[in-house]
PDB file of N, CA and C in Angstrom:
ATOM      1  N   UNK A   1     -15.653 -11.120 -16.945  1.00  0.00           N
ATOM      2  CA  UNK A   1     -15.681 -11.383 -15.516  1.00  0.00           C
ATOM      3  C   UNK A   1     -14.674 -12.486 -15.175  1.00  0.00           C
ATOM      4  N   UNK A   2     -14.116 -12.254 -14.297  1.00  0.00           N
ATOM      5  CA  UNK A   2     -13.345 -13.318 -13.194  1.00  0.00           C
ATOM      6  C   UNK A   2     -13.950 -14.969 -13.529  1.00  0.00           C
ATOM      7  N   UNK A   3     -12.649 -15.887 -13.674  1.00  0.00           N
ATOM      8  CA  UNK A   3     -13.349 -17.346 -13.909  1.00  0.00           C
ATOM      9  C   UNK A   3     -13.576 -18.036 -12.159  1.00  0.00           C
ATOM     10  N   UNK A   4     -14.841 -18.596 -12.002  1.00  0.00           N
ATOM     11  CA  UNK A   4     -14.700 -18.889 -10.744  1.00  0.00           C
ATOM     12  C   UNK A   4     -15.354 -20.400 -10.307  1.00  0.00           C
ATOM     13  N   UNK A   5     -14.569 -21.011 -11.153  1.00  0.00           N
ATOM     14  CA  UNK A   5     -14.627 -22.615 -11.530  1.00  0.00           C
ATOM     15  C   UNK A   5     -14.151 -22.949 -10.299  1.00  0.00           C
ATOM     16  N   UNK A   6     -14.440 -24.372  -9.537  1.00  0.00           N
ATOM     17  CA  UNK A   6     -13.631 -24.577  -8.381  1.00  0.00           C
ATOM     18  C   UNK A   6     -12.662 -24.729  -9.045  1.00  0.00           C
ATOM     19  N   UNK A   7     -11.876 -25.483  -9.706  1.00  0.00           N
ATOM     20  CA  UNK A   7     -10.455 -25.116 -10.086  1.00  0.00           C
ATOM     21  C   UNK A   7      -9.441 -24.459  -9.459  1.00  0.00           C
ATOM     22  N   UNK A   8     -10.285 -22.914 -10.711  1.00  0.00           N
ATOM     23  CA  UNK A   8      -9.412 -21.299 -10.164  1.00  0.00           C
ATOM     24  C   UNK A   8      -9.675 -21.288  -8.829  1.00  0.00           C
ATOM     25  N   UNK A   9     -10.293 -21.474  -8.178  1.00  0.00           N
ATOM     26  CA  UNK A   9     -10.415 -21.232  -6.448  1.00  0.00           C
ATOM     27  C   UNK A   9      -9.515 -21.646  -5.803  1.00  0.00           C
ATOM     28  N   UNK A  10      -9.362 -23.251  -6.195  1.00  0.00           N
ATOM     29  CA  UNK A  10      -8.492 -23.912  -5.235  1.00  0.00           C
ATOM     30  C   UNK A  10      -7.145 -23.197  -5.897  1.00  0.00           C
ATOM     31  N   UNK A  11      -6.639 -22.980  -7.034  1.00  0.00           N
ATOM     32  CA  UNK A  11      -5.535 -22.689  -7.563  1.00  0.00           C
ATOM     33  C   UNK A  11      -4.891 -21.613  -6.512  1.00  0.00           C
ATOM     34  N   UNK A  12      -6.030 -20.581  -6.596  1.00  0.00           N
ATOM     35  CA  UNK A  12      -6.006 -19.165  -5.852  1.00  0.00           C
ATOM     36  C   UNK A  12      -5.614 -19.229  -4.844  1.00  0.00           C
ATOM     37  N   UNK A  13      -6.529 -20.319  -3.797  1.00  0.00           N
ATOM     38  CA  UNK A  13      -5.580 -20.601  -2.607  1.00  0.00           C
ATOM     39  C   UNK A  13      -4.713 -21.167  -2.192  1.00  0.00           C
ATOM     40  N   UNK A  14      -4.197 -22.050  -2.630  1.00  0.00           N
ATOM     41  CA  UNK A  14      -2.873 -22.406  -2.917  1.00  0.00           C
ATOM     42  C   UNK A  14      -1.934 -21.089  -2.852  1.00  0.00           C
ATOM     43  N   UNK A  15      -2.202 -20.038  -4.209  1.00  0.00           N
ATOM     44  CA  UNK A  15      -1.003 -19.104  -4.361  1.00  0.00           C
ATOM     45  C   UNK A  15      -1.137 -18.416  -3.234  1.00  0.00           C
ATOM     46  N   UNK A  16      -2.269 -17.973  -2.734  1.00  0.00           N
ATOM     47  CA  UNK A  16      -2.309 -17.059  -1.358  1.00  0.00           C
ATOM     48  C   UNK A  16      -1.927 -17.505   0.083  1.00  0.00           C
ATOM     49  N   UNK A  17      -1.488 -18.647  -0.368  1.00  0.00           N
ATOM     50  CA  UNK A  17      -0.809 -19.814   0.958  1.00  0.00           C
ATOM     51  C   UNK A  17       0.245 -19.665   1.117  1.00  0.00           C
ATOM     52  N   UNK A  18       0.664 -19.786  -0.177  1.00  0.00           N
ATOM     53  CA  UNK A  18       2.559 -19.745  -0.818  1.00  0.00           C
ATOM     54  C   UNK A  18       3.049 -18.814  -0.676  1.00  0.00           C
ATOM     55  N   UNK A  19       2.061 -17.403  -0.963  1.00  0.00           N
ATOM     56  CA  UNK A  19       2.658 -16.152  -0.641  1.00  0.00           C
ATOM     57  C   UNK A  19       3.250 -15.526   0.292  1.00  0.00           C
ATOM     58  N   UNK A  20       4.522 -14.775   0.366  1.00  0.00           N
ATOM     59  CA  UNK A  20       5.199 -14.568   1.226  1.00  0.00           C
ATOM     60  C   UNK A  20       4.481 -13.512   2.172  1.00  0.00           C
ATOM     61  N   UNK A  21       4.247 -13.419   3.867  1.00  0.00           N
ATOM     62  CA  UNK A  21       3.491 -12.186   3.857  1.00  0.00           C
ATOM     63  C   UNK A  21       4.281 -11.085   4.382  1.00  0.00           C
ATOM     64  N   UNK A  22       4.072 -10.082   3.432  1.00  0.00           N
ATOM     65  CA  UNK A  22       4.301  -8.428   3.791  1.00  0.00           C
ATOM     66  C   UNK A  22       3.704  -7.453   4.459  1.00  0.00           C
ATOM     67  N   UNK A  23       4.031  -6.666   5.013  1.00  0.00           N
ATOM     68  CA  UNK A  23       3.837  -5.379   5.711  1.00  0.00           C
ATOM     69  C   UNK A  23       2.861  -4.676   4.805  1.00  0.00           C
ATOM     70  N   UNK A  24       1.770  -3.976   4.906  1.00  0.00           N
ATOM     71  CA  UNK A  24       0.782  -3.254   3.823  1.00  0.00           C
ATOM     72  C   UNK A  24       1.688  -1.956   3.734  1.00  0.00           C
ATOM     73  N   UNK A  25       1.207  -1.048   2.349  1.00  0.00           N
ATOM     74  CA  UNK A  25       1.887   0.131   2.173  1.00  0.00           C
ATOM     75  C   UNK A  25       1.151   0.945   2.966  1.00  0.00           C
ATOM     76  N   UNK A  26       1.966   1.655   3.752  1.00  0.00           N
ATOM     77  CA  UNK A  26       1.345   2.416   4.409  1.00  0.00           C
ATOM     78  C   UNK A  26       1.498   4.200   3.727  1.00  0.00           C
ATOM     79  N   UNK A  27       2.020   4.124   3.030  1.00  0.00           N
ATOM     80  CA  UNK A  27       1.737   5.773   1.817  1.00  0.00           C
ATOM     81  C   UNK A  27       1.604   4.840   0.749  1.00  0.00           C
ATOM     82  N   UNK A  28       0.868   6.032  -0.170  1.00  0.00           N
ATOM     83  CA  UNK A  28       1.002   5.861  -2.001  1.00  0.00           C
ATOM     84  C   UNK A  28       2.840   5.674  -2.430  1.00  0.00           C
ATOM     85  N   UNK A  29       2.470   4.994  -3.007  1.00  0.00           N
ATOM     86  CA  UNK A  29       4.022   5.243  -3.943  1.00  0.00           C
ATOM     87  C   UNK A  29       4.328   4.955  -5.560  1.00  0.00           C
ATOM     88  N   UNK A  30       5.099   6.258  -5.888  1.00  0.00           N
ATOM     89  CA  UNK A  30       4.766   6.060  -7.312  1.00  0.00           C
ATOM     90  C   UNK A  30       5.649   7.402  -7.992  1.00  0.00           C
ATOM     91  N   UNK A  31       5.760   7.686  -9.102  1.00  0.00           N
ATOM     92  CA  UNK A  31       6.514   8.727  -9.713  1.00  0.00           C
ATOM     93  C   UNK A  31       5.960   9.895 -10.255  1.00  0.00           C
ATOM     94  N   UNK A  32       4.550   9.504 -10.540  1.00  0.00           N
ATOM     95  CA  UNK A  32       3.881  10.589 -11.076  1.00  0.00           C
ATOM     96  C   UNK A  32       2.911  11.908 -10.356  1.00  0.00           C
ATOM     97  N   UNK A  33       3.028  13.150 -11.302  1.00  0.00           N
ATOM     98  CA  UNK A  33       2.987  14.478 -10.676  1.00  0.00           C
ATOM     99  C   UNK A  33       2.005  14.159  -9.160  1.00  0.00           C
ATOM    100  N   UNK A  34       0.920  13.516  -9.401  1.00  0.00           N
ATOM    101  CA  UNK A  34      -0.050  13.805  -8.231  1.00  0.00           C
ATOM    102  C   UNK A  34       0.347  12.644  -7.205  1.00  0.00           C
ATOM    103  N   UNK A  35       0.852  11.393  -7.520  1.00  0.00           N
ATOM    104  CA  UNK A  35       1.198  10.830  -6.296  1.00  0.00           C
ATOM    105  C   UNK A  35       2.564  11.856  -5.181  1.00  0.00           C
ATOM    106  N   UNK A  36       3.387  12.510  -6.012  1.00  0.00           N
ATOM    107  CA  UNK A  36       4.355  12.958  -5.737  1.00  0.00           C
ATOM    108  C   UNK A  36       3.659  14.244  -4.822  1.00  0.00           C
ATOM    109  N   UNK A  37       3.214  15.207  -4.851  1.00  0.00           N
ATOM    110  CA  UNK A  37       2.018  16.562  -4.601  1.00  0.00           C
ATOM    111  C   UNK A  37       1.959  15.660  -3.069  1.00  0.00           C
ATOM    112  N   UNK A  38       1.326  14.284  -3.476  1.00  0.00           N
ATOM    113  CA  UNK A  38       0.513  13.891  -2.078  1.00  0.00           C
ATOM    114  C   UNK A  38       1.341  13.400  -1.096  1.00  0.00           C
ATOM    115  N   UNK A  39       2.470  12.834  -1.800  1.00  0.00           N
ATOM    116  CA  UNK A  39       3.674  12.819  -0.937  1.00  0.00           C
ATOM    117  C   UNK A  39       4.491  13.859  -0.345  1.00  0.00           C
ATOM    118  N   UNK A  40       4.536  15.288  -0.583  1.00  0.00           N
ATOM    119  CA  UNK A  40       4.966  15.850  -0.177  1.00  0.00           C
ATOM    120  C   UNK A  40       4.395  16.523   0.721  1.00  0.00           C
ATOM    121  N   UNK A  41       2.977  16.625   0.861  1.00  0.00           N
ATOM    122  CA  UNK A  41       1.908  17.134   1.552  1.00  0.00           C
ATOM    123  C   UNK A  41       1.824  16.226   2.976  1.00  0.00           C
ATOM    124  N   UNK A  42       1.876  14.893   2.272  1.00  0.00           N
ATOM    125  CA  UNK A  42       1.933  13.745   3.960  1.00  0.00           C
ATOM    126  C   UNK A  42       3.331  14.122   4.439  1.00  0.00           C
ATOM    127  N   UNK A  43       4.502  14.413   4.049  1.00  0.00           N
ATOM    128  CA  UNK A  43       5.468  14.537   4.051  1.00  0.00           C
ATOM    129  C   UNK A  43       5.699  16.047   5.455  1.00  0.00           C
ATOM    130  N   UNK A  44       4.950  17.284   4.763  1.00  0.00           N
ATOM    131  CA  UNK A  44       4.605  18.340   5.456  1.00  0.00           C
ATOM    132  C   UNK A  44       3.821  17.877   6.867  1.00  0.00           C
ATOM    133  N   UNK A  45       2.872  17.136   6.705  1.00  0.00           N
ATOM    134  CA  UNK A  45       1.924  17.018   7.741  1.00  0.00           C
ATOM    135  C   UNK A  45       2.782  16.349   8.996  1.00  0.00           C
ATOM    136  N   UNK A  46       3.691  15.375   8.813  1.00  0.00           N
ATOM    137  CA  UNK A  46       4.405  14.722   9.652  1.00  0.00           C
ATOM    138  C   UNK A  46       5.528  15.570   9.926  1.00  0.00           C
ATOM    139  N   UNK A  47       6.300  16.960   9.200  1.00  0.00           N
ATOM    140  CA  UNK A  47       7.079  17.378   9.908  1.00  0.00           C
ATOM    141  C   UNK A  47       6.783  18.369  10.740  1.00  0.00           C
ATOM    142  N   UNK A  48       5.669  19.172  10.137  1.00  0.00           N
ATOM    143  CA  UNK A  48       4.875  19.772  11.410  1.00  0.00           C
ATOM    144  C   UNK A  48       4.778  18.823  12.595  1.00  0.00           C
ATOM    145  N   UNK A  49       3.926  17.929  12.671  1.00  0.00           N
ATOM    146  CA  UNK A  49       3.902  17.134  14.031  1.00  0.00           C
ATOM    147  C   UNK A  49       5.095  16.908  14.623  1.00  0.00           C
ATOM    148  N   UNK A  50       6.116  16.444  14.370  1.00  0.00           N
ATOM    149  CA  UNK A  50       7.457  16.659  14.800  1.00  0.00           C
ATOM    150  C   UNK A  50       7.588  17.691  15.453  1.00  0.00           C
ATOM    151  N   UNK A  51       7.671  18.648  14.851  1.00  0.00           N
ATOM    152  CA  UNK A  51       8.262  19.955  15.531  1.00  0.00           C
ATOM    153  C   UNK A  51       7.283  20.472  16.387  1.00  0.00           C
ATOM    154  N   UNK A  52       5.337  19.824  16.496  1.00  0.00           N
ATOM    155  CA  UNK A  52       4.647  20.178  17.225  1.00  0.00           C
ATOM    156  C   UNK A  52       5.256  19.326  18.990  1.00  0.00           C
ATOM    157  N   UNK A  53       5.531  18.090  18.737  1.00  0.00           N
ATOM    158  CA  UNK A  53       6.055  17.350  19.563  1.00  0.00           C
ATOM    159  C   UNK A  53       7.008  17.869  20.036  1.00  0.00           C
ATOM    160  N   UNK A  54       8.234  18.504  20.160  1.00  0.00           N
ATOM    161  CA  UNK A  54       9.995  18.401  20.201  1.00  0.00           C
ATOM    162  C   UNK A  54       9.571  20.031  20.931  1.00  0.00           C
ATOM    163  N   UNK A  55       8.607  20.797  20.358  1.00  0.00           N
ATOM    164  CA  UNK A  55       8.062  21.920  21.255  1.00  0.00           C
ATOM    165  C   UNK A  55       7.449  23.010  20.986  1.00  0.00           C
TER     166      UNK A  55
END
């Protein structure tokens, strides 16, 4: 299990202070067969909508 000494706490927040903040992923990303499947499938779903939009 996780050490959860005040210590590590304060340490923790510190780094989560320092940390730069980013944008969340908004798809999976990754190289392998089934992330790829699901990417191409979200991939499908959004170009349909496109072309449901445009007409």
């Amino acid at each position: 299990m996780a050490v959860r000494t005040a210590r590590a706490v304060e340490t923790r927040k510190k780094k989560a202070r320092r940390a730069i903040p980013r944008a969340k992923v908004t798809r999976v990303q990754g190289n392998t067969a089934g992330v790829r499947r699901q990417l191409k499938k979200m991939a499908a779903k959004a170009q349909e909508a496109r072309a449901k939009d445009a007409g």
